[in-house]
N, C-alpha and C. Protein backbone atom coordinates (compact mmCIF):
# COMPACT_ATOMS: atom_id res chain seq x y z
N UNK A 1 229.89 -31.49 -111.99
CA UNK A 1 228.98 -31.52 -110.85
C UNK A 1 227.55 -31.71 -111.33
N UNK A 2 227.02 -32.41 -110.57
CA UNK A 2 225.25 -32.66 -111.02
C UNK A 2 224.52 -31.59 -110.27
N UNK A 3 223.41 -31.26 -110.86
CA UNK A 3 222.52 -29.74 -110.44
C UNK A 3 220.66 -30.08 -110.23
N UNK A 4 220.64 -29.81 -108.66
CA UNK A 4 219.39 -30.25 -108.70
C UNK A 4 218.88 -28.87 -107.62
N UNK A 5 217.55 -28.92 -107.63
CA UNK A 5 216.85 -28.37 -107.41
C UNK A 5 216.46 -28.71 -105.96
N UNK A 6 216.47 -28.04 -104.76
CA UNK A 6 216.32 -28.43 -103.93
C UNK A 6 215.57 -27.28 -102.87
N UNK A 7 215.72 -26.54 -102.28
CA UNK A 7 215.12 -25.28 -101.54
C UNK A 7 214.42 -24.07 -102.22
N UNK A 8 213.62 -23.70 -101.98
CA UNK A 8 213.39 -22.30 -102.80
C UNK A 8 214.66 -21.37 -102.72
N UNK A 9 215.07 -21.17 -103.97
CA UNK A 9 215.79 -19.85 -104.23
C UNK A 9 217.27 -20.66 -103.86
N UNK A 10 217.28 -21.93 -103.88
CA UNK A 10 219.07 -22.45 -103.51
C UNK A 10 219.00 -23.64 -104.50
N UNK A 11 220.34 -23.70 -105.27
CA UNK A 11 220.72 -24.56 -106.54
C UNK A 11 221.85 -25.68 -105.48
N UNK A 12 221.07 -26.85 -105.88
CA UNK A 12 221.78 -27.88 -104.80
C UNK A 12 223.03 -28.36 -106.17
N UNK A 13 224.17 -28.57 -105.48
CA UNK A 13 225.06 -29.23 -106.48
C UNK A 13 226.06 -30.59 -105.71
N UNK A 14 226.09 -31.44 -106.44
CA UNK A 14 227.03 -32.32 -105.57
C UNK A 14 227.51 -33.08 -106.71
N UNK A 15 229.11 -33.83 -106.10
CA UNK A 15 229.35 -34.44 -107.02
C UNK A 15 230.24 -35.76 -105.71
N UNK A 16 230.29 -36.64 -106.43
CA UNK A 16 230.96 -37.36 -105.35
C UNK A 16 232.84 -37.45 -105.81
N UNK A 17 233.27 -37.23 -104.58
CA UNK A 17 234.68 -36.73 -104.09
C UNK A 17 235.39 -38.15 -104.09
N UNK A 18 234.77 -38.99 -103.48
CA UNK A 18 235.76 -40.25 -103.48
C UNK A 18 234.24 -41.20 -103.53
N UNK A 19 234.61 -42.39 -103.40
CA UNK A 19 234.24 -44.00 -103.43
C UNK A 19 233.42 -43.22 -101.97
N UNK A 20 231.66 -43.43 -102.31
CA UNK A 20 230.92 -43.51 -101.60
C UNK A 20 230.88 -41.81 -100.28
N UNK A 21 231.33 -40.55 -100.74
CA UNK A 21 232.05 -39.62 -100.23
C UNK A 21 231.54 -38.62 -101.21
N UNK A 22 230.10 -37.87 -100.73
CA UNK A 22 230.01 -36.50 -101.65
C UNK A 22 230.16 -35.11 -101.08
N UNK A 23 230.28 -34.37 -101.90
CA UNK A 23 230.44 -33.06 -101.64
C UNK A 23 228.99 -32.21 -101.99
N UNK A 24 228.47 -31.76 -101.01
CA UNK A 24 227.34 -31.07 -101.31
C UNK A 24 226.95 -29.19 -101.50
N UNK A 25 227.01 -28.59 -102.08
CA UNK A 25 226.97 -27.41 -101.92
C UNK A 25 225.79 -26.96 -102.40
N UNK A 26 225.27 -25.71 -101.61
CA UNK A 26 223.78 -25.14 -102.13
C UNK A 26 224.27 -23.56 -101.90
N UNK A 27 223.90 -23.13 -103.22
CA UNK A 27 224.29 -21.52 -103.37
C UNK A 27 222.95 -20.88 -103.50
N UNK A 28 222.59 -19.55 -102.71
CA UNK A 28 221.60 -18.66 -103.51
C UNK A 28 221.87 -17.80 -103.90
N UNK A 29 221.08 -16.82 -104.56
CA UNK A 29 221.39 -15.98 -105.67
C UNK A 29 222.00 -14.68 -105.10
N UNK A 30 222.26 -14.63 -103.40
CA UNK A 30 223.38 -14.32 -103.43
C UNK A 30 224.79 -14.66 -102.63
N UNK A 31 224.69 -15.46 -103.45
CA UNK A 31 226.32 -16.65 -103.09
C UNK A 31 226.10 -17.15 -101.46
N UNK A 32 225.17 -17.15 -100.97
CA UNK A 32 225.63 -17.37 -99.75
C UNK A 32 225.49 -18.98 -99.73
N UNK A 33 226.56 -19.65 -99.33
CA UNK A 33 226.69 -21.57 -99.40
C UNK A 33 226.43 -22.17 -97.94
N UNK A 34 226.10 -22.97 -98.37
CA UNK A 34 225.73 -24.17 -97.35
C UNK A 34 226.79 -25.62 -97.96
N UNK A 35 227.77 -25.88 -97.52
CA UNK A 35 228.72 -26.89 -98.09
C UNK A 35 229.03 -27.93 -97.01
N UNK A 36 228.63 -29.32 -97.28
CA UNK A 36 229.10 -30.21 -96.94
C UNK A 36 229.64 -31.41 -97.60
N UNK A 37 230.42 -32.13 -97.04
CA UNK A 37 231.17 -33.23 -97.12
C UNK A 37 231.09 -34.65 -96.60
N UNK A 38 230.18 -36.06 -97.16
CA UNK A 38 230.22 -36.94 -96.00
C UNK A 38 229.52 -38.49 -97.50
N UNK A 39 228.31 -38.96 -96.41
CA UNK A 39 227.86 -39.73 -97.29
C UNK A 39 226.54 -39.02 -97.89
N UNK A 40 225.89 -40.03 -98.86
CA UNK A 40 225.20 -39.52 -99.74
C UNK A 40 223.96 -38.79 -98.91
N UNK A 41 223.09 -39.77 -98.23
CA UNK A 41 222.26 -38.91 -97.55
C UNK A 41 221.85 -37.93 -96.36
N UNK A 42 222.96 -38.73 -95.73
CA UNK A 42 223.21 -37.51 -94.31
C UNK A 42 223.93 -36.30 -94.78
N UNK A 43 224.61 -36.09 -95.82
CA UNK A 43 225.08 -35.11 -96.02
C UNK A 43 224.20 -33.91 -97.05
N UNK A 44 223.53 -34.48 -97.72
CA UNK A 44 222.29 -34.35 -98.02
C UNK A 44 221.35 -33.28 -97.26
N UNK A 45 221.15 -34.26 -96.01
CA UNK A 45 219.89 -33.78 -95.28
C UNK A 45 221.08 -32.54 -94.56
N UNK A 46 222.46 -32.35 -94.35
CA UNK A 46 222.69 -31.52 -93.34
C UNK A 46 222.97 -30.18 -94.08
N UNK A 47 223.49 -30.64 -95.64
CA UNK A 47 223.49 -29.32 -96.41
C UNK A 47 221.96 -28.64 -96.43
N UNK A 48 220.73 -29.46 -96.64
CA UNK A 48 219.53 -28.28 -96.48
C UNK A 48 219.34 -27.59 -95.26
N UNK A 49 220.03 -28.80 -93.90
CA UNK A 49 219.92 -27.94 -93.16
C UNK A 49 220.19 -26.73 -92.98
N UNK A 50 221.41 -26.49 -93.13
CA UNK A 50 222.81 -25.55 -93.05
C UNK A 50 221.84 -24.29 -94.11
N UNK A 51 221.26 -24.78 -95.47
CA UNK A 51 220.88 -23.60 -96.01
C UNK A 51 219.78 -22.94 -95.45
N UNK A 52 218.79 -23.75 -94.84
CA UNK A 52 217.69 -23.33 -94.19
C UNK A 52 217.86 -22.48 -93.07
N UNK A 53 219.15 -22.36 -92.74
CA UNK A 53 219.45 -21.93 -91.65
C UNK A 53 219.94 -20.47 -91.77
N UNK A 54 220.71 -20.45 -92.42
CA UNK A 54 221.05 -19.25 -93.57
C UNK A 54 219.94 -18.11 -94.10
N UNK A 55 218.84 -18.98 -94.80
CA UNK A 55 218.09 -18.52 -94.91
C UNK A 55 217.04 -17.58 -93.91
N UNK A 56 217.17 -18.43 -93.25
CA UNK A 56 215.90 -17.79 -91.91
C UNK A 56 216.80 -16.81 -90.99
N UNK A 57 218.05 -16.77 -91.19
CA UNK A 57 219.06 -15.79 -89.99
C UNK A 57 219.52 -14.46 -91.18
N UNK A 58 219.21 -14.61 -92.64
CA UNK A 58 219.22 -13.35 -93.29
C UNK A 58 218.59 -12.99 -94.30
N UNK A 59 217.14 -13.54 -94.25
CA UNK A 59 216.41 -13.55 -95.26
C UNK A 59 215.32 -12.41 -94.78
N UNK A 60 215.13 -11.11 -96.10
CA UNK A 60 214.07 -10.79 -95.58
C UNK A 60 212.51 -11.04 -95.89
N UNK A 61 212.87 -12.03 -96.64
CA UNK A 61 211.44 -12.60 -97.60
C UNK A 61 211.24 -13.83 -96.84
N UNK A 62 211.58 -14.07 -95.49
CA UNK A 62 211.93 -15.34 -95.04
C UNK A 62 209.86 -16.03 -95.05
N UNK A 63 208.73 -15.12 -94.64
CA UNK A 63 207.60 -15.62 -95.01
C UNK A 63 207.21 -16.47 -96.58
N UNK A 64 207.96 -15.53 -97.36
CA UNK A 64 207.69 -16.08 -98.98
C UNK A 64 208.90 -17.30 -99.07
N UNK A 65 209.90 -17.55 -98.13
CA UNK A 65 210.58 -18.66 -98.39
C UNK A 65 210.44 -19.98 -97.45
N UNK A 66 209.32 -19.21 -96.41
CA UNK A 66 208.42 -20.48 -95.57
C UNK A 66 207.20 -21.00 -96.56
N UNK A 67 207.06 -20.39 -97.55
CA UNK A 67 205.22 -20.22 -98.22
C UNK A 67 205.72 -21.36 -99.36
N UNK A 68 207.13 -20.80 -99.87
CA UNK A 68 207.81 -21.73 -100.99
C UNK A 68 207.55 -23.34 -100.81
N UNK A 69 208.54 -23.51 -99.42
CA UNK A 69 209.16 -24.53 -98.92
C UNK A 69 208.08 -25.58 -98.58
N UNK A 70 207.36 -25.03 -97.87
CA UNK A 70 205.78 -25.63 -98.01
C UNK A 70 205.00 -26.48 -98.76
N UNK A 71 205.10 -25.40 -99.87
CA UNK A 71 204.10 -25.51 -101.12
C UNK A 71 204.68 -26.93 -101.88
N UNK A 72 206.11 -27.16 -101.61
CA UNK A 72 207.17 -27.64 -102.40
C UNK A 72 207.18 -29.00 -101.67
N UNK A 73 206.87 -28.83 -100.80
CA UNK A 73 206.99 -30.25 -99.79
C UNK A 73 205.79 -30.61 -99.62
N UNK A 74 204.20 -30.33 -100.03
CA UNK A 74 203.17 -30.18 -99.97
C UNK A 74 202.88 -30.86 -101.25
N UNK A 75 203.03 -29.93 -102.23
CA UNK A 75 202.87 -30.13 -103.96
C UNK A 75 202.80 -31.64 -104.25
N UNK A 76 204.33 -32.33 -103.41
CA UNK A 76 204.64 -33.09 -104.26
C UNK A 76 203.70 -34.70 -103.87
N UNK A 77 202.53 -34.17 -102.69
CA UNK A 77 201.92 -35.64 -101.81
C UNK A 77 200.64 -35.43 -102.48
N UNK A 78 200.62 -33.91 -102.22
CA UNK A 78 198.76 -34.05 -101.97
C UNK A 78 198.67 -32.64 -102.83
N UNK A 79 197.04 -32.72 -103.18
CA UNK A 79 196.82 -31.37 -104.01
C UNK A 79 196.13 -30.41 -102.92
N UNK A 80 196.98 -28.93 -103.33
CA UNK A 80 196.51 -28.05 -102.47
C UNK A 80 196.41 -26.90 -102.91
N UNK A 81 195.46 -25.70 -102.20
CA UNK A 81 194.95 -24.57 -102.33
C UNK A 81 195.86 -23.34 -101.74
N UNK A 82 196.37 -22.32 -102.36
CA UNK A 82 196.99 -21.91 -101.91
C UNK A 82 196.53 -20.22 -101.64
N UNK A 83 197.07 -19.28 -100.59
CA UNK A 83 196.35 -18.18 -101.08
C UNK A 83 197.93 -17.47 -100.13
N UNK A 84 198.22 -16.05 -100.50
CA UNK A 84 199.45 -15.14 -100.12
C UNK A 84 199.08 -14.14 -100.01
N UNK A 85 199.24 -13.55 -98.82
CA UNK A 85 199.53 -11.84 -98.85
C UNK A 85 200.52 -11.44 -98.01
N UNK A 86 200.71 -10.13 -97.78
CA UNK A 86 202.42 -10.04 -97.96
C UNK A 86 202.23 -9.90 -95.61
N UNK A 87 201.23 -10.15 -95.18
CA UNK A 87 201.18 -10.67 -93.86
C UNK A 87 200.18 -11.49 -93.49
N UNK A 88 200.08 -12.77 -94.41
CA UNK A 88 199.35 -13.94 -93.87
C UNK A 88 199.78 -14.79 -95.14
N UNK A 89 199.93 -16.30 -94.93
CA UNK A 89 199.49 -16.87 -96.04
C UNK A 89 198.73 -18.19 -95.51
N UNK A 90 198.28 -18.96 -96.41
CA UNK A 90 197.75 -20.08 -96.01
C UNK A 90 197.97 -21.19 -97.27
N UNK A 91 197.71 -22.87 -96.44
CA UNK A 91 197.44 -23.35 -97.67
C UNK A 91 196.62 -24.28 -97.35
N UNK A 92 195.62 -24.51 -98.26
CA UNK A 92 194.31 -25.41 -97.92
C UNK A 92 194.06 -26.75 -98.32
N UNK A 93 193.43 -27.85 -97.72
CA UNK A 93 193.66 -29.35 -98.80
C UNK A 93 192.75 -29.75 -97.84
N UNK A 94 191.66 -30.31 -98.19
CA UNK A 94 190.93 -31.72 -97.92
C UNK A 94 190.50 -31.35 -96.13
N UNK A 95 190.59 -31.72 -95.05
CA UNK A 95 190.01 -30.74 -94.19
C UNK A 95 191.09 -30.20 -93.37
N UNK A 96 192.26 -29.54 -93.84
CA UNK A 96 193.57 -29.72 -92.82
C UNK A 96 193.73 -28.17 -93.21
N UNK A 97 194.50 -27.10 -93.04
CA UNK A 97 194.81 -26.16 -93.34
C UNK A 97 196.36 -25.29 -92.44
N UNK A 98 196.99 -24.96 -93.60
CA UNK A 98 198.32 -25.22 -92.73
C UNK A 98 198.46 -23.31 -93.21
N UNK A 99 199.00 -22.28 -91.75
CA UNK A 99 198.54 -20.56 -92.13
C UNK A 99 200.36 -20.12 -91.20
N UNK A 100 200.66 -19.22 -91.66
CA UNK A 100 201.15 -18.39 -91.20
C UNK A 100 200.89 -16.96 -90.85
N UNK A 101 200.84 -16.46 -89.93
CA UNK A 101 200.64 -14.71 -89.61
C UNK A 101 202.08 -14.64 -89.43
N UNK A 102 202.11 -13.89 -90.18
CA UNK A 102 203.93 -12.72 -90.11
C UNK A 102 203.56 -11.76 -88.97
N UNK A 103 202.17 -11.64 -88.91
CA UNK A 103 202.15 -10.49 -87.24
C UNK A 103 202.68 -11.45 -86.03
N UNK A 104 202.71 -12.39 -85.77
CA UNK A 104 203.13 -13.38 -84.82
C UNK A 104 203.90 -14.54 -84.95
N UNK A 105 204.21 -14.39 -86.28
CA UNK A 105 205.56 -15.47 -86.60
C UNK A 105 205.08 -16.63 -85.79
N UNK A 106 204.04 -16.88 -86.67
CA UNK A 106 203.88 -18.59 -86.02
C UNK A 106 203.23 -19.48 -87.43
N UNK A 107 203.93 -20.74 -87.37
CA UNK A 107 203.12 -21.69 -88.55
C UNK A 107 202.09 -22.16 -87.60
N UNK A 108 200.57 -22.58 -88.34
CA UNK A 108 199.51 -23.21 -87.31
C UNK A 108 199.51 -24.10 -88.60
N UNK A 109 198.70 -25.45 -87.91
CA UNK A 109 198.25 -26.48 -88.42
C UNK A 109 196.53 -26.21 -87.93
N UNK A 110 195.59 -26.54 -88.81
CA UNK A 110 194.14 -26.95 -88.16
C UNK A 110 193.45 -27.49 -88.89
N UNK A 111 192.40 -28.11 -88.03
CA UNK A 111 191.21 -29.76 -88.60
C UNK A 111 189.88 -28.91 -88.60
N UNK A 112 189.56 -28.81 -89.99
CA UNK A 112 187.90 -28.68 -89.93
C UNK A 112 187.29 -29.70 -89.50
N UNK A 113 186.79 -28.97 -87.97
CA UNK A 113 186.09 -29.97 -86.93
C UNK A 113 184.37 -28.99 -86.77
N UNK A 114 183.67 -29.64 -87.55
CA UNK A 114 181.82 -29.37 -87.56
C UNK A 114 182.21 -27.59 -88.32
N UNK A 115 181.66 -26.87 -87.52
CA UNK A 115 181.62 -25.28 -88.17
C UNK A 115 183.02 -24.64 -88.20
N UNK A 116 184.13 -25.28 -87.46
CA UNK A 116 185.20 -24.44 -87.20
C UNK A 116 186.49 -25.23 -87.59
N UNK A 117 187.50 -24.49 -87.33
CA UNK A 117 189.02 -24.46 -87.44
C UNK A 117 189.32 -24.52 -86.22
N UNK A 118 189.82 -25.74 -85.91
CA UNK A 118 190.34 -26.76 -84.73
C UNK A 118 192.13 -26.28 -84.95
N UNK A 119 192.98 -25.95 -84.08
CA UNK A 119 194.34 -25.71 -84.07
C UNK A 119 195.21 -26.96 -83.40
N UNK A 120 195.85 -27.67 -84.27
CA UNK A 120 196.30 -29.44 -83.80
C UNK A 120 197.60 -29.09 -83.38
N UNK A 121 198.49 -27.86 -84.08
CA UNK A 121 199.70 -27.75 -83.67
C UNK A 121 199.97 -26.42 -84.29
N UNK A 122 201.37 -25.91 -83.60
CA UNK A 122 201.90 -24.92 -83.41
C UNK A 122 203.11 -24.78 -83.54
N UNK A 123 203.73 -24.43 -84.57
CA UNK A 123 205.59 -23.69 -84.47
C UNK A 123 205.80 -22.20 -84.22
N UNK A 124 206.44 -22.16 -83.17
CA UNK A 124 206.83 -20.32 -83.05
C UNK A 124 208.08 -20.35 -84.05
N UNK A 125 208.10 -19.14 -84.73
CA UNK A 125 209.52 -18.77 -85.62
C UNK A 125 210.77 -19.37 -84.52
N UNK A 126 211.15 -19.04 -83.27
CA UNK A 126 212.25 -19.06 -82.78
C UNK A 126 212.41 -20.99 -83.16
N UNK A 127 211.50 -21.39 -83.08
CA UNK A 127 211.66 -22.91 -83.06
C UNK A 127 211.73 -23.71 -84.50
N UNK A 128 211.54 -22.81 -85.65
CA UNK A 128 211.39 -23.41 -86.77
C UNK A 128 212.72 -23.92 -87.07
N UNK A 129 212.95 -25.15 -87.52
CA UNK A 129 214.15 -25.36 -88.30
C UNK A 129 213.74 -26.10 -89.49
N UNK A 130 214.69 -26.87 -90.44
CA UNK A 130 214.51 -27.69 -91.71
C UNK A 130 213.41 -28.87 -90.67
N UNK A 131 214.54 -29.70 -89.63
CA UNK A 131 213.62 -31.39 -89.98
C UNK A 131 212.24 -30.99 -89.03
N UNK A 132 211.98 -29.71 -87.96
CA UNK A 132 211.20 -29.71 -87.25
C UNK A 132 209.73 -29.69 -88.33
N UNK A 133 210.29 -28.46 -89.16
CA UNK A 133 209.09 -27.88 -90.25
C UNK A 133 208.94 -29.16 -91.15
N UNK A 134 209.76 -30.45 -91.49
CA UNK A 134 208.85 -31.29 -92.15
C UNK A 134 208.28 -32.33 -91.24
N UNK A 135 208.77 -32.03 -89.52
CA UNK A 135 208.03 -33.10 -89.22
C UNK A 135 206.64 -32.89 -89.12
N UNK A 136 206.48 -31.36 -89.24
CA UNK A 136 205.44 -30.48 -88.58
C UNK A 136 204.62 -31.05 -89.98
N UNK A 137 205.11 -30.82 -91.25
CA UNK A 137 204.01 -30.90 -92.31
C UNK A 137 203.76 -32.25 -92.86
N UNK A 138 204.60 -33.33 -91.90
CA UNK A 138 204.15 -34.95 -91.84
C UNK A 138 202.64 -34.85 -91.58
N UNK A 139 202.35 -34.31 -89.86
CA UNK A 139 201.27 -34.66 -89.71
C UNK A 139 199.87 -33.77 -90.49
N UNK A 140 199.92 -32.75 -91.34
CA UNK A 140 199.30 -32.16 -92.32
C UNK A 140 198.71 -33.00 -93.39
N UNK A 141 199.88 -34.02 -93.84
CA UNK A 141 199.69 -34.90 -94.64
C UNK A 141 198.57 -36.48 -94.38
N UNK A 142 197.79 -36.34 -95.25
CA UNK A 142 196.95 -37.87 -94.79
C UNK A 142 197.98 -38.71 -94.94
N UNK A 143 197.67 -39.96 -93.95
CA UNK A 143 198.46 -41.24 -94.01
C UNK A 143 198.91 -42.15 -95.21
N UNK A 144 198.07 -41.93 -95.96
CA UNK A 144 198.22 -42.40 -97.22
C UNK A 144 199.13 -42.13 -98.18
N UNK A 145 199.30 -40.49 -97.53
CA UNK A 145 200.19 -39.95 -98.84
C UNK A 145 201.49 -39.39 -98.57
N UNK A 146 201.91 -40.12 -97.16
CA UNK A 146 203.16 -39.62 -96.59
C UNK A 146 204.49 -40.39 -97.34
């Protein structure tokens, strides 16, 4: 099986099963799997789903595995500022700033607009999933570096 790196805290493994037909599994450290079966990239995108999902329905670090996931999908476009405490985090870049409060379980997006912090968008926890949260940190991203 090939071993890649894929979610905070989940070891993606896949190997392909037949002619064009993989098997995807993502374990965390404690066994809990996310396993699918199909083609290469839809099956792909439905195993992170499946773990993300997992994650957020029994995680109690689920802020430090929103802060991860972020950083990780963030890291890899644009350079950014990061700051954590164990009920807020944030992360900062160029005039955009993307925060969580664990007092209100909400991700915010906002535009330094003249003296202030402009709020462009909003996820409540009940609504977070895998493709919502990267469509959410599409628009975070300048155009350039999507």
């Amino acid at each position: 099986m090939n071993t890649l790196k894929s979610l905070p805290g989940w070891n993606l493994n896949f190997d392909e099963v037949s002619n064009g037909c993989f098997k995807f599994v993502l374990t965390n450290q404690y066994g809990n799997k996310a396993e699918v079966i199909g083609s290469f990239d839809e099956s792909l995108k439905r195993a992170k789903e499946f773990a993300f999902d997992i994650q957020k329905q029994l995680s109690n670090d689920w802020p430090v595995f929103l802060y991860n996931l972020c950083l990780l999908e963030l890291n890899e476009k644009i350079e950014v500022e990061s700051n954590f405490t164990s009920d807020f985090w944030q992360i900062t870049f160029k005039d955009k700033i993307l925060t969580y409060d664990c007092s209100n379980a909400e991700l915010n997006c906002k535009i330094h607009s003249g003296n202030s912090w402009k709020n462009i968008g909003s996820i409540r926890y009940e609504e977070i999933n895998y493709l919502n949260l990267l469509l959410f940190i599409k628009q975070v991203i300048p155009n350039n570096h999507a």
